[in-house]
Protein backbone atom coordinates (compact mmCIF):
# COMPACT_ATOMS: atom_id res chain seq x y z
CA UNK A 1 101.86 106.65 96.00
CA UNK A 2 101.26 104.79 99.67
CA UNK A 3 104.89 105.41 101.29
CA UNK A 4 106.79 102.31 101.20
CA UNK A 5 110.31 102.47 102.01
CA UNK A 6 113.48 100.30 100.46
CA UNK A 7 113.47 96.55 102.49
CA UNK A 8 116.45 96.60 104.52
CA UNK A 9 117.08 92.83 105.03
CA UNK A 10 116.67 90.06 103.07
CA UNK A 11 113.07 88.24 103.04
CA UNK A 12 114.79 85.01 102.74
CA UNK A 13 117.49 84.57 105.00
CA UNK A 14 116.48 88.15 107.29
CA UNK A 15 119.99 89.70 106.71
CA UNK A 16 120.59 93.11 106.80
CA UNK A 17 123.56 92.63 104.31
CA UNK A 18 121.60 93.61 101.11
CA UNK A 19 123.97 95.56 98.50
CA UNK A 20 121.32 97.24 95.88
CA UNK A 21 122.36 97.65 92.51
CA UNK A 22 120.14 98.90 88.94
CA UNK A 23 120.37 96.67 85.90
CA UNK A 24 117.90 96.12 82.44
CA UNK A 25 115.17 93.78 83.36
CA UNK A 26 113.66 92.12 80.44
CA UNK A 27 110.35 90.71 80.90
CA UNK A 28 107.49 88.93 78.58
CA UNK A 29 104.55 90.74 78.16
CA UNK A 30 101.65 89.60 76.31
CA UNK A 31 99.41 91.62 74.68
CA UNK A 32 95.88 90.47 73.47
CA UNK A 33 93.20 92.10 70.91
CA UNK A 34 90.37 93.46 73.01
CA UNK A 35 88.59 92.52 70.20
CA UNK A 36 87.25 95.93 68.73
CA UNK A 37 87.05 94.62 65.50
CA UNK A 38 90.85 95.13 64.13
CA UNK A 39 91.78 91.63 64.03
CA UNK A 40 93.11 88.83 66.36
CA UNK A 41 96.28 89.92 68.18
CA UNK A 42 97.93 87.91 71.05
CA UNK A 43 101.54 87.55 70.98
CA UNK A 44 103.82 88.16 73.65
CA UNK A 45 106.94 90.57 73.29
CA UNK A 46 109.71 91.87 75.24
CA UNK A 47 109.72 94.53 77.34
CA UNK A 48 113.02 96.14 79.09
CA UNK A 49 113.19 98.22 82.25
CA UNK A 50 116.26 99.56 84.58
CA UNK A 51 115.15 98.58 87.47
CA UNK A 52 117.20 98.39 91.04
CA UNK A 53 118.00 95.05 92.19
CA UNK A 54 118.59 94.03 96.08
CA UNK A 55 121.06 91.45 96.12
CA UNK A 56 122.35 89.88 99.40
CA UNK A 57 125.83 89.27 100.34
CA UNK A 58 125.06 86.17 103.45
CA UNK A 59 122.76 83.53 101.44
CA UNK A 60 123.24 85.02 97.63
CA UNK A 61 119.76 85.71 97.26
CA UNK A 62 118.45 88.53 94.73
CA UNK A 63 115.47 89.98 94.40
CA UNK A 64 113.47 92.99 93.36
CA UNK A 65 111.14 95.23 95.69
CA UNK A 66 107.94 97.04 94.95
CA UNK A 67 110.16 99.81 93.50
CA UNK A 68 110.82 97.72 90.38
CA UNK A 69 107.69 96.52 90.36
CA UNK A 70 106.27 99.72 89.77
CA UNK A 71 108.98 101.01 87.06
CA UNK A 72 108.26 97.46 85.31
CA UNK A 73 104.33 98.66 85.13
CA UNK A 74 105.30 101.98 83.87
CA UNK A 75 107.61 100.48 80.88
CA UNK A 76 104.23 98.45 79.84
CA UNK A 77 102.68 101.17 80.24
CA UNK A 78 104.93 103.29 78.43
CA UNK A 79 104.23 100.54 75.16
CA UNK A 80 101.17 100.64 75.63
CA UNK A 81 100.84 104.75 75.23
CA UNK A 82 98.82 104.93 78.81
CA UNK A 83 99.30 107.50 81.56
CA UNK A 84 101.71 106.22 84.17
CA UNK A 85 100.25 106.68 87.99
CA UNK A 86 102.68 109.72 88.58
CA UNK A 87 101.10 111.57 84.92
CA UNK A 88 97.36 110.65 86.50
CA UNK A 89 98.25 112.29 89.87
CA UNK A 90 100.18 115.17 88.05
CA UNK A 91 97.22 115.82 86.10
CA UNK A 92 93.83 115.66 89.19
CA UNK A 93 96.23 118.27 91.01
CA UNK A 94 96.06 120.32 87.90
CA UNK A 95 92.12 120.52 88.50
CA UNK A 96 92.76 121.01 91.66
CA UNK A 97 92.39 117.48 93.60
CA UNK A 98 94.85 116.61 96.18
CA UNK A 99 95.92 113.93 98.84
CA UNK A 100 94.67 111.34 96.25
CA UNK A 101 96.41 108.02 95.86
CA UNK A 102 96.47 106.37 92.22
CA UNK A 103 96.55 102.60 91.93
CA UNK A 104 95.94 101.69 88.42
CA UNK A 105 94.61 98.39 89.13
CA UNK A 106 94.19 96.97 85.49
CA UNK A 107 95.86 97.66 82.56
CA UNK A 108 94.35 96.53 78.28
CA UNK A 109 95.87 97.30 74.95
CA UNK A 110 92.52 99.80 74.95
CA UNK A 111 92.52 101.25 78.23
CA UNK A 112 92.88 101.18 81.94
CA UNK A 113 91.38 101.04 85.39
CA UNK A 114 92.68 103.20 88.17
CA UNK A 115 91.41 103.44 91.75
CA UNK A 116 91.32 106.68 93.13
CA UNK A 117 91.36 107.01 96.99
CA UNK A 118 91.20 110.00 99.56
């Protein structure tokens, strides 16, 4: 994973007054048939994710960084039963490939697309 560190002010007022805190996120997803034949499926449910929260104390603002971003993408993942970008790394250094970066960069009901970079 590219290292990105925690934002330490507030992209809408620039304070530096940001108090982080975790709570459960729940989010739509929707998940469509990629049609293989088993029968039309879109319908949208709920996922939930603990994800940390930057909330700031000078304008009231909250928001979420690209931390919860990424734990958001693992919990669909996680429904979906695909490898998270951590298990794909975990598993090319097994085989003996290192200083690779995993993006997945698109995610199906049937499968996935990752980018692999040196």
């Amino acid at each position: 994973m590219a290292n990105r560190k925690p934002m330490d002010e507030c992209p809408s007022c620039d304070s530096p007054d940001l108090k982080p805190t975790w709570t459960d996120h729940i989010f739509p997803f929707r998940v469509i048939d990629g049609g293989n034949g088993a029968g039309k499926l879109d319908e949208t449910v709920e996922v939930t994710a603990y994800i940390p929260v930057e909330f700031c104390d000078a304008c009231g603002d909250y928001f979420v960084d690209w931390r919860g971003e990424c734990i958001k993408e693992e919990a669909i993942k996680g429904i979906l039963k695909l490898p998270t970008d951590r298990e794909i790394e975990w598993a090319l250094r097994q085989v003996g490939v290192w200083n690779m970066d995993v993006v997945t960069t698109g995610v199906r009901r049937d499968g996935f697309t990752v980018r692999v970079t040196r």
